[in-house]
N, C-alpha and C. Protein backbone atom coordinates (compact mmCIF):
# COMPACT_ATOMS: atom_id res chain seq x y z
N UNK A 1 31.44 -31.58 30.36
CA UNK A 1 30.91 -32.90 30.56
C UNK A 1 29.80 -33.11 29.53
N UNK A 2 30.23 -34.20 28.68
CA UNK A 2 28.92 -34.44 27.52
C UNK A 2 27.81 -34.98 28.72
N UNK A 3 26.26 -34.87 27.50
CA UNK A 3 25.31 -35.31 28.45
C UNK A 3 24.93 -36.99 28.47
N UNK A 4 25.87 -37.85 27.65
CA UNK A 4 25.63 -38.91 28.26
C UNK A 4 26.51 -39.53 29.62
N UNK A 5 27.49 -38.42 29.81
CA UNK A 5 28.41 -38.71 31.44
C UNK A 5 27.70 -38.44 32.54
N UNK A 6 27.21 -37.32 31.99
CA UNK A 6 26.05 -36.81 33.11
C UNK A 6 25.01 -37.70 33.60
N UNK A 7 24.62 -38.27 32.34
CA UNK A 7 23.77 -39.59 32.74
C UNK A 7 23.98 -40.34 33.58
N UNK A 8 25.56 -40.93 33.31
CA UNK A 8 26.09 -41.99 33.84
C UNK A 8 26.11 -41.58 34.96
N UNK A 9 26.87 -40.22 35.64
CA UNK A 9 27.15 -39.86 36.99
C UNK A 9 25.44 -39.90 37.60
N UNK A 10 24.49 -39.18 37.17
CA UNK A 10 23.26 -39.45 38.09
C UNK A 10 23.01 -40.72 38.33
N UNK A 11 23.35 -41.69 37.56
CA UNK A 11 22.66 -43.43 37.54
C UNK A 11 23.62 -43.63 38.76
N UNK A 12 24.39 -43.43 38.86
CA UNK A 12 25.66 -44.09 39.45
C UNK A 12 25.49 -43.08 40.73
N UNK A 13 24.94 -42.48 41.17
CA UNK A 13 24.78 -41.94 42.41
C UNK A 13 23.52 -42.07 42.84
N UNK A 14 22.61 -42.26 42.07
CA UNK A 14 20.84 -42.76 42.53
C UNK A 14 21.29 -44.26 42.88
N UNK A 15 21.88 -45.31 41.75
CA UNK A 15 21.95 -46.97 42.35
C UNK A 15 23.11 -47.54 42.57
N UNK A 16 24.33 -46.72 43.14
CA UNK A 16 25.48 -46.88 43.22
C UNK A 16 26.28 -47.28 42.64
N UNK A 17 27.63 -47.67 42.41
CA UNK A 17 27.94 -48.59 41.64
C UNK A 17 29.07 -49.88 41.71
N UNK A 18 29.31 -49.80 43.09
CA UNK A 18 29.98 -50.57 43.61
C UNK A 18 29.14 -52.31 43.67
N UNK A 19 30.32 -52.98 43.59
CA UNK A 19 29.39 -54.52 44.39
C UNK A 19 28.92 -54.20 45.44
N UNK A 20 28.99 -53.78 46.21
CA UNK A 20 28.11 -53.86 47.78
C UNK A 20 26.88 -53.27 47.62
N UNK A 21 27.04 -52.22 46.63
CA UNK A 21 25.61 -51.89 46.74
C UNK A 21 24.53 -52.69 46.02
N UNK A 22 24.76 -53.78 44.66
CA UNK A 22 24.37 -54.88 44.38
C UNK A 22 24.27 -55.77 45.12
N UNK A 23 24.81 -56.39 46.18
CA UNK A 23 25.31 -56.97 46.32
C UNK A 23 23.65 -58.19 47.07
N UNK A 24 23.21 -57.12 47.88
CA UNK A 24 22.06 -57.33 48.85
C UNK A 24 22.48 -57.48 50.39
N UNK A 25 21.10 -57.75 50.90
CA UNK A 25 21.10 -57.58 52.14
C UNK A 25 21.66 -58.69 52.46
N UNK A 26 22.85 -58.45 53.64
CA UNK A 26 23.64 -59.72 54.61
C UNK A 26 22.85 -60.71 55.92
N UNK A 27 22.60 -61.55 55.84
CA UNK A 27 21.42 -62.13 56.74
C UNK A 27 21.71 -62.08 58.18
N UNK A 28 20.96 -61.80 58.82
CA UNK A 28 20.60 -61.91 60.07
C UNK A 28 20.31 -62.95 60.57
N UNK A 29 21.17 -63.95 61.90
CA UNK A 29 21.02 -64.88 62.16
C UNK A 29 20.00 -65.00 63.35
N UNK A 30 18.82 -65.80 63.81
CA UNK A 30 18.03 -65.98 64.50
C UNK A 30 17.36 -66.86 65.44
N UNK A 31 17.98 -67.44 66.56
CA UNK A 31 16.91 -68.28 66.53
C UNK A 31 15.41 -68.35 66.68
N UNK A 32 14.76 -69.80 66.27
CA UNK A 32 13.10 -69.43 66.23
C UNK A 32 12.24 -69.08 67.30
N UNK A 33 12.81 -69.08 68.83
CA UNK A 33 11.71 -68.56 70.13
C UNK A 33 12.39 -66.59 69.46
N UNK A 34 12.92 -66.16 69.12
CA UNK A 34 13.38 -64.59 68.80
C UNK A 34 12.21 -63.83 67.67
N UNK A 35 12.53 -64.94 66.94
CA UNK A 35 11.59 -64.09 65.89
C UNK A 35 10.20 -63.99 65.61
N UNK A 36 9.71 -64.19 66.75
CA UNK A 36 7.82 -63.77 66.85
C UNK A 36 7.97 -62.15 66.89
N UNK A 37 8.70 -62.02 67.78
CA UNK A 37 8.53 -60.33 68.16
C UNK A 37 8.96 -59.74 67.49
N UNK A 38 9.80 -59.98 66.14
CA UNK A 38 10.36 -59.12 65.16
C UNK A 38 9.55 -59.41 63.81
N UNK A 39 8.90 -60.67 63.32
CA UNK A 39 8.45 -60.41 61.63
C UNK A 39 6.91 -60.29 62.28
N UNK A 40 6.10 -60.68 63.50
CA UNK A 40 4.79 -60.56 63.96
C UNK A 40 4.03 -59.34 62.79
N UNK A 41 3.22 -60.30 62.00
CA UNK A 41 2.65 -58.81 62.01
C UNK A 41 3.00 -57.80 60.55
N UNK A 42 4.03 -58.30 59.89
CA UNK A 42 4.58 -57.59 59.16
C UNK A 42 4.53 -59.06 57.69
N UNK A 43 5.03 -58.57 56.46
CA UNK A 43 5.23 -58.90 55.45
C UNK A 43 6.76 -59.73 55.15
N UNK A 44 6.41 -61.03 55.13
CA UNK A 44 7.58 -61.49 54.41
C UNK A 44 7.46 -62.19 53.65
N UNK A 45 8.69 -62.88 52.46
CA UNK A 45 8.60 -64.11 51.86
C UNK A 45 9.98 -65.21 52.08
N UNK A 46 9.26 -66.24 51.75
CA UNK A 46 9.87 -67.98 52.55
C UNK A 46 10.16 -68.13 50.86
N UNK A 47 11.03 -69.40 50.90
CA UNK A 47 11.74 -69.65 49.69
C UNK A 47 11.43 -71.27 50.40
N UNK A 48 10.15 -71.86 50.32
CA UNK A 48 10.15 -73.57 50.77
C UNK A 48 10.81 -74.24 50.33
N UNK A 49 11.60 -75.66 50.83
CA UNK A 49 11.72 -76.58 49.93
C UNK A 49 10.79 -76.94 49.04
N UNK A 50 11.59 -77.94 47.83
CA UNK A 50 10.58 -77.73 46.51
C UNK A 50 11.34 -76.58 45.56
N UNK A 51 11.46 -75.54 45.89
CA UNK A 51 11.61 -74.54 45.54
C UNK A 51 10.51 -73.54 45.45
N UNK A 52 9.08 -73.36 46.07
CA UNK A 52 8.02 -73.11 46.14
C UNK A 52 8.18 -71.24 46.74
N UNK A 53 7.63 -70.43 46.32
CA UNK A 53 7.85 -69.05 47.07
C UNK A 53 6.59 -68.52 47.56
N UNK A 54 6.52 -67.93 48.56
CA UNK A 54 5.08 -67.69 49.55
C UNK A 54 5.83 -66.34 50.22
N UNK A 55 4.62 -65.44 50.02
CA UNK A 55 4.79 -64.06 50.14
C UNK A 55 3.15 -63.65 51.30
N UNK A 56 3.44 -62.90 52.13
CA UNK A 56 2.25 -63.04 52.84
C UNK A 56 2.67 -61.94 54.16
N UNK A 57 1.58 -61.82 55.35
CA UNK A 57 1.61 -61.42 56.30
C UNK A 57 1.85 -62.04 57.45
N UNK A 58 2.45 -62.27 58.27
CA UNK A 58 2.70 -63.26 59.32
C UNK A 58 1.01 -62.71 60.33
N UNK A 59 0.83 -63.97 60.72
CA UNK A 59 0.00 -64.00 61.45
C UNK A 59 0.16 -64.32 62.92
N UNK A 60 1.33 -65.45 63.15
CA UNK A 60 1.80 -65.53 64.30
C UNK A 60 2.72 -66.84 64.12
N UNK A 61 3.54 -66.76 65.41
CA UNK A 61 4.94 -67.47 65.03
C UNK A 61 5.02 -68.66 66.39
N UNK A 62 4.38 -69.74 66.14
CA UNK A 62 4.03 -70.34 67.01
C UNK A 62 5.31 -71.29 67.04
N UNK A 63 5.21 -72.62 67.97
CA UNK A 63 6.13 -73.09 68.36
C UNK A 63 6.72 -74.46 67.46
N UNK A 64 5.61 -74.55 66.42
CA UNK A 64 5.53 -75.64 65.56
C UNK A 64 5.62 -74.99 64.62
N UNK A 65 5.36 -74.17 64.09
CA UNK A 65 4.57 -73.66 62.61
C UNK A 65 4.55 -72.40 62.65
N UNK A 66 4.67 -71.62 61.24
CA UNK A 66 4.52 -70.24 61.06
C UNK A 66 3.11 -69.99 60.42
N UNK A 67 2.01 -69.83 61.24
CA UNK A 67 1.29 -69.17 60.38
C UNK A 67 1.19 -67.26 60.09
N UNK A 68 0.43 -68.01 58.47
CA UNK A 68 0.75 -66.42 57.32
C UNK A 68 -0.48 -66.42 56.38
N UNK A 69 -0.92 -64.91 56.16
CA UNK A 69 -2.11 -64.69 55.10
C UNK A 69 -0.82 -64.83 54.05
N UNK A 70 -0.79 -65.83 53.59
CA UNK A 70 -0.58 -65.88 51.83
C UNK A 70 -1.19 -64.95 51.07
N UNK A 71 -0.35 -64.19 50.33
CA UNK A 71 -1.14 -63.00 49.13
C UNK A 71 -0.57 -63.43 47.61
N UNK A 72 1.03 -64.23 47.94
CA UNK A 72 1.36 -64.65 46.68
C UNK A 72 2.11 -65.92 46.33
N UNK A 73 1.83 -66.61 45.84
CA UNK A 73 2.91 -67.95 45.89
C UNK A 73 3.08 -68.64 44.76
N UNK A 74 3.92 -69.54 44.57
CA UNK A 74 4.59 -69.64 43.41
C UNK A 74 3.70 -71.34 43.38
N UNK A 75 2.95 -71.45 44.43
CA UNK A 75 2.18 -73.47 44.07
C UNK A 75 1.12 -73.01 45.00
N UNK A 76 0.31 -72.83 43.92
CA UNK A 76 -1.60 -72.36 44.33
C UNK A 76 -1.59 -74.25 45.68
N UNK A 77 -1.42 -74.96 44.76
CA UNK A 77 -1.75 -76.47 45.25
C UNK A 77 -1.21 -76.37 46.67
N UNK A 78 -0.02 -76.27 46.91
CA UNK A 78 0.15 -76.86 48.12
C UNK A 78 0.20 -75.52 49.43
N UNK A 79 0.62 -74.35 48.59
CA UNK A 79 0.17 -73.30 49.91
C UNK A 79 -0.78 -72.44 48.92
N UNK A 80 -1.96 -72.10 49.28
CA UNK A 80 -3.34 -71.62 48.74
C UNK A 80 -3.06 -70.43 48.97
N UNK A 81 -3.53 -68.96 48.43
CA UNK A 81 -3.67 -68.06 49.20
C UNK A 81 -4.80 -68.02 50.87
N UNK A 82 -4.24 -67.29 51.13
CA UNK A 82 -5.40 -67.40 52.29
C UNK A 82 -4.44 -67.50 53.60
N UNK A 83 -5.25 -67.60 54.94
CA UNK A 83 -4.84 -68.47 56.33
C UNK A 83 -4.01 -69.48 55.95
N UNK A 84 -2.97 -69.96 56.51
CA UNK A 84 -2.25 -71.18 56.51
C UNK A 84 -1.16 -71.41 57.56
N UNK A 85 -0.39 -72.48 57.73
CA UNK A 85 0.79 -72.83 58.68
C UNK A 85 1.68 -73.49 57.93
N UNK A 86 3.03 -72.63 57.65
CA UNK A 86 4.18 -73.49 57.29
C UNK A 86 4.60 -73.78 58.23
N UNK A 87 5.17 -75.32 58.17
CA UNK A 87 5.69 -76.18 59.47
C UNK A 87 7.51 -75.47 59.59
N UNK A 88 7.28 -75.72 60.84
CA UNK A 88 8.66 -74.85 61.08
C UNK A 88 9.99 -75.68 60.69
N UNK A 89 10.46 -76.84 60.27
CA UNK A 89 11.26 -77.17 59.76
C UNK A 89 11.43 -76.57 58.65
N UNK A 90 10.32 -75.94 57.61
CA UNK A 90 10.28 -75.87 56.27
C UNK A 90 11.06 -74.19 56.01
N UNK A 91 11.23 -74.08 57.31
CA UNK A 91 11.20 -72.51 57.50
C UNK A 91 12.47 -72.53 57.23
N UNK A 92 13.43 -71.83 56.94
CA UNK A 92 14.98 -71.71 57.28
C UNK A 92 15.49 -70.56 57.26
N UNK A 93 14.97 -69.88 56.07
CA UNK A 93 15.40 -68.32 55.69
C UNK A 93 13.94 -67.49 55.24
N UNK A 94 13.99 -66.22 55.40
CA UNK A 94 13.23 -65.43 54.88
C UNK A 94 13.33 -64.00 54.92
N UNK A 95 12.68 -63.34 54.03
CA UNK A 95 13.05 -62.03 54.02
C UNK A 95 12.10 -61.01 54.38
N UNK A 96 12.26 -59.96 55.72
CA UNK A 96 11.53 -59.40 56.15
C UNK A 96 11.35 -57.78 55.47
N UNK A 97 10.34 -57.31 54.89
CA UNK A 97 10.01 -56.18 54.25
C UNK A 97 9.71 -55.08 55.68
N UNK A 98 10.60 -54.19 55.32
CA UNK A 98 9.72 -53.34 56.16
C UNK A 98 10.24 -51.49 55.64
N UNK A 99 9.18 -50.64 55.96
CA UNK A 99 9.25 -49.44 56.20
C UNK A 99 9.76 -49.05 56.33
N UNK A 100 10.79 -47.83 56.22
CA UNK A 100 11.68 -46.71 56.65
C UNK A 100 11.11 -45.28 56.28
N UNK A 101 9.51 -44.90 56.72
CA UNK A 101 9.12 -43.77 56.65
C UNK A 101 8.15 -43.58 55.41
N UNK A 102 8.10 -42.44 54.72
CA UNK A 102 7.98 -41.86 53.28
C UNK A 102 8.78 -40.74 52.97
N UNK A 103 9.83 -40.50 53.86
CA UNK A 103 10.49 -39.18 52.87
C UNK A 103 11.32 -39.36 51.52
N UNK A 104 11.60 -40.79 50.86
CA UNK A 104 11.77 -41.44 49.91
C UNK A 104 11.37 -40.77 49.10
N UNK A 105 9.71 -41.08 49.03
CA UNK A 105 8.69 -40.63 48.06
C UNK A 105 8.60 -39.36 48.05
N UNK A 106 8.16 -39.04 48.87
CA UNK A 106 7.73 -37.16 49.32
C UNK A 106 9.18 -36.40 48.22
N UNK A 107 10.82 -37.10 48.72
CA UNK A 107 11.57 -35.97 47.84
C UNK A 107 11.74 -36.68 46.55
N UNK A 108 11.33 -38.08 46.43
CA UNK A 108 11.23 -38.34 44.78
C UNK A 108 10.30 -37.84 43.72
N UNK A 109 9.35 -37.72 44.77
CA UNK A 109 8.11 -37.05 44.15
C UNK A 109 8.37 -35.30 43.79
N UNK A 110 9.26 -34.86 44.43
CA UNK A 110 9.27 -33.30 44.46
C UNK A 110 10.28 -33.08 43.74
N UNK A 111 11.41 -33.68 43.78
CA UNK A 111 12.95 -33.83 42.81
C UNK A 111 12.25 -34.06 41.31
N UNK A 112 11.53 -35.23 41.31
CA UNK A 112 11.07 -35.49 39.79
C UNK A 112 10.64 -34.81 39.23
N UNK A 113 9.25 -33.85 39.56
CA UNK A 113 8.47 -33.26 39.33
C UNK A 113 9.34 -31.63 38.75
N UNK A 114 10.11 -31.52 39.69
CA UNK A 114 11.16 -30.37 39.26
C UNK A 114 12.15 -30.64 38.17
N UNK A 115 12.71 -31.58 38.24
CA UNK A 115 13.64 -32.45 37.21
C UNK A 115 13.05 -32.74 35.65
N UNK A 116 11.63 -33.17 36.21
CA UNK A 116 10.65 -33.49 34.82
C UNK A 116 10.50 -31.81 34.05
N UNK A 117 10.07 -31.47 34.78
CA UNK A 117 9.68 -30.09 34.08
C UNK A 117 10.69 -29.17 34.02
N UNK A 118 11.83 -29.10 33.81
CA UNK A 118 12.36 -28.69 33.34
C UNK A 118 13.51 -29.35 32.12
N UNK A 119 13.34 -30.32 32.46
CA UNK A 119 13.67 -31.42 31.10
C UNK A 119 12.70 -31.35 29.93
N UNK A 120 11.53 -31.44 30.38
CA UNK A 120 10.65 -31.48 29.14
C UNK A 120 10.28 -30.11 28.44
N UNK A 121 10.60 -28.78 29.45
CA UNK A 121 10.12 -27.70 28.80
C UNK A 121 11.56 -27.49 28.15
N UNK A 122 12.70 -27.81 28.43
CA UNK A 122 14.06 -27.98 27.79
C UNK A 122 14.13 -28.45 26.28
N UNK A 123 13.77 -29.66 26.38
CA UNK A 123 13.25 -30.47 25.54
C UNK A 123 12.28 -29.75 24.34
N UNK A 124 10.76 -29.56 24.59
CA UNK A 124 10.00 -28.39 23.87
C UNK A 124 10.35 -27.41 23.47
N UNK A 125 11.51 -27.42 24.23
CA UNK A 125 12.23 -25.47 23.07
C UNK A 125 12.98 -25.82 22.60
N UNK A 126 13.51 -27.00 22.83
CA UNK A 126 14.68 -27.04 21.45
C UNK A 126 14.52 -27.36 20.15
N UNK A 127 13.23 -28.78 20.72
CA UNK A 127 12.50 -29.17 19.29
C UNK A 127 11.34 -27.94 18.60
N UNK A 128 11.16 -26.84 18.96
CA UNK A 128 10.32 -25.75 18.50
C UNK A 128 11.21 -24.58 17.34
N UNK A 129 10.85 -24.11 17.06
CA UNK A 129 11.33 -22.39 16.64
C UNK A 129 11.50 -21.47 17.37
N UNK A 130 12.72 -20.99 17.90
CA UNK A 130 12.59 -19.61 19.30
C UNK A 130 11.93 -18.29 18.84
N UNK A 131 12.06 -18.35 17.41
CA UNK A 131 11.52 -16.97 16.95
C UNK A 131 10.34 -17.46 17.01
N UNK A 132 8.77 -17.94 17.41
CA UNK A 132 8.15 -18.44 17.04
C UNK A 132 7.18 -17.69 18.12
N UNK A 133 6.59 -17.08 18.37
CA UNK A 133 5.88 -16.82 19.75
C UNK A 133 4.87 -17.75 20.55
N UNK A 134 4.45 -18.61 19.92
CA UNK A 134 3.46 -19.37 19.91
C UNK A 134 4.08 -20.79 20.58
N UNK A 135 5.50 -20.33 20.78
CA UNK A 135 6.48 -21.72 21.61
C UNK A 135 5.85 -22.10 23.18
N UNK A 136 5.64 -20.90 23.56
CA UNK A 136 5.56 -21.23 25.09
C UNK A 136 4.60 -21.78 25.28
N UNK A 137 3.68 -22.42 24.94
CA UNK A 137 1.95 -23.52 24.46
C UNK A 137 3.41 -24.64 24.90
N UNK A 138 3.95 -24.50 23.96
CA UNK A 138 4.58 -26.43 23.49
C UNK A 138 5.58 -26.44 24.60
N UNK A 139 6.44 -24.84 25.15
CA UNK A 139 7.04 -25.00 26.36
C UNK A 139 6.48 -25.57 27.47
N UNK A 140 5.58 -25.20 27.78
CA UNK A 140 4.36 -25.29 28.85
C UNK A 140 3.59 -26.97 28.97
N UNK A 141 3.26 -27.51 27.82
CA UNK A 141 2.97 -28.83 27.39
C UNK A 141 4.27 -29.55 28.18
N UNK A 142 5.37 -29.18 27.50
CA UNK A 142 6.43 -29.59 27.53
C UNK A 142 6.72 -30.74 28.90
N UNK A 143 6.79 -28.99 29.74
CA UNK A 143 7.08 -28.73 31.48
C UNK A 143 6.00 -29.71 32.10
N UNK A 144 4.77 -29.74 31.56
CA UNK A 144 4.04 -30.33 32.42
C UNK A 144 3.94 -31.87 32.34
N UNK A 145 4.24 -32.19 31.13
CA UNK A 145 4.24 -33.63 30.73
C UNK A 145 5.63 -34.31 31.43
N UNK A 146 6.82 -33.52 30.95
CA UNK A 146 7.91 -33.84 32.05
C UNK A 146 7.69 -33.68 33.54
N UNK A 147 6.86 -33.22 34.18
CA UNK A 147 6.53 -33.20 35.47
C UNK A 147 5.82 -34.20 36.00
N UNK A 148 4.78 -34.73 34.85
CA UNK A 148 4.52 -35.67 35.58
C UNK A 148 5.01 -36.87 35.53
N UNK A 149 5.93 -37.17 34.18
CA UNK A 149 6.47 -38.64 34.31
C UNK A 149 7.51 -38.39 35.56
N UNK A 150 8.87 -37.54 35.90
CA UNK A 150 9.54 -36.76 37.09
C UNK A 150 9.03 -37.40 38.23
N UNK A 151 7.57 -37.18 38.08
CA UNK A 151 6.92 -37.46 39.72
C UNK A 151 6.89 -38.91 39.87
N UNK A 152 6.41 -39.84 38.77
CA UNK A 152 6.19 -40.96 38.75
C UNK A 152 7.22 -41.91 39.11
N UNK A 153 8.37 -41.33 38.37
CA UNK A 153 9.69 -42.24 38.48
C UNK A 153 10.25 -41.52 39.59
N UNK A 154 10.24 -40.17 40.58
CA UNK A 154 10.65 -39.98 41.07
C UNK A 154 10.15 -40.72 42.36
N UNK A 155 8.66 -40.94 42.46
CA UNK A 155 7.78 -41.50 43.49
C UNK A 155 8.53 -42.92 43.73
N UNK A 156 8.37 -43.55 42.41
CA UNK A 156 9.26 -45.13 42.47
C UNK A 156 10.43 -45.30 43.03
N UNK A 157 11.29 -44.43 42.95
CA UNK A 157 12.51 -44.40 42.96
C UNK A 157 12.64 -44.06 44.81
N UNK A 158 11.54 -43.60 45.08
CA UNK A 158 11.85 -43.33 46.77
C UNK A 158 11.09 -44.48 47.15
N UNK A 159 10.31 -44.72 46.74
CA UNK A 159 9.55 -46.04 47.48
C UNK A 159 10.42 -47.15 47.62
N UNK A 160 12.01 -47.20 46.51
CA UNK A 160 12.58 -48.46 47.01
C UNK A 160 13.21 -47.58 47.75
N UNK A 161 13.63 -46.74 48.09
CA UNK A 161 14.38 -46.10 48.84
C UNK A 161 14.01 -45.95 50.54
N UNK A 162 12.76 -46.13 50.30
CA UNK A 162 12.08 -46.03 51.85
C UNK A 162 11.84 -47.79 52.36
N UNK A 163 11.79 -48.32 51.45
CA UNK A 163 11.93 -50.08 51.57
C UNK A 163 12.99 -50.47 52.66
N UNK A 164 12.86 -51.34 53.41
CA UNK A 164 14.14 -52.08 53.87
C UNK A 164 14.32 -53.47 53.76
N UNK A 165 14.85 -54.05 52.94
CA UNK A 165 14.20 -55.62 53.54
C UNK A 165 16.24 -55.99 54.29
N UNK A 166 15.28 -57.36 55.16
CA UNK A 166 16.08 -57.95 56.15
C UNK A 166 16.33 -59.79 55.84
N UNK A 167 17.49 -59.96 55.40
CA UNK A 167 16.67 -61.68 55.43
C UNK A 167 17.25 -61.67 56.52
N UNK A 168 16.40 -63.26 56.89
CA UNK A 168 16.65 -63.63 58.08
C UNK A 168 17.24 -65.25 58.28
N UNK A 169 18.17 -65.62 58.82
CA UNK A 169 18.64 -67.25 58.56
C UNK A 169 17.97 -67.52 59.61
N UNK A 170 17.19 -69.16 60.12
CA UNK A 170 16.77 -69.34 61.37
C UNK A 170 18.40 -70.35 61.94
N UNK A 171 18.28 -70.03 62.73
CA UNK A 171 19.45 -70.89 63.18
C UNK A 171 19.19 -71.58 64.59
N UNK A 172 19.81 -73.29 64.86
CA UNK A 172 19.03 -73.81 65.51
C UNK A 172 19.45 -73.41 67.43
């Protein structure tokens, strides 16, 4: 197996490669007295009419209106960061972020870190002289520099992995 198949086979087993696994999450239908007790509390983002996007914490899911700490939005003007209430007509869909642990991270972080350093001390001996004694400095450099990018992308790579998001349709 050349090493750009190899490539391909790890890509293709870390982000799959089927449509479904592109594909995204299938929505969850809801009506609005249901979903206090499920986004309460937690992180989502609304797609307003307008086309306006608001990213935030739910604060509570009242009978009129969703209020949410806004942290990010796509129209400073009409939803501010901060406290606020989107009116519940405006509501229709949204996508709920949530948690599935950290063992994501924990084995991206430990896979990489192993993966890195031995790629990079791989790497350092090939680009060196073997007769050279003075290699294992640049081996060692090598290992450690690949260890830590390993950890970095390995860390990333579990954090979407430990991610879940949910959209949600409101339905009447």
């Amino acid at each position: 197996m050349t090493s750009k198949s190899a490539v391909a086979v790890l890509f293709m087993a870390l982000f799959g490669g089927g449509a479904t696994g592109l594909a995204g999450p299938r929505p969850v239908e809801l009506k609005w007295s249901e979903l206090g007790s499920l986004i309460s509390g937690h992180t989502v983002e609304l797609t307003l009419p307008g086309g306006a996007k608001v990213k935030g914490d739910v604060a509570a899911v009242r009978e009129d209106a969703l209020a949410i700490d806004v942290r990010k939005t796509s129209d400073a003007k009409a939803y501010p960061r901060g406290g606020t209430t989107i009116p519940r007509a405006s509501v229709t869909t949204l996508r709920l972020e949530r948690s599935r642990g950290r063992w994501g991270r924990i084995l991206g972080s430990v896979g990489g870190v192993v993966a890195g350093a031995a790629l990079g001390g791989y790497v350092a001996n090939a680009a060196t002289d073997p007769r050279d004694f003075q290699n294992i400095g640049t081996v060692a450099v090598g290992a450690l520099a690949g260890g830590v990018a390993g950890s970095l992308a390995g860390y990333q790579l579990g954090r979407i992995a430990d991610r879940k998001v949910i959209v949600i349709r409101i339905v009447p």
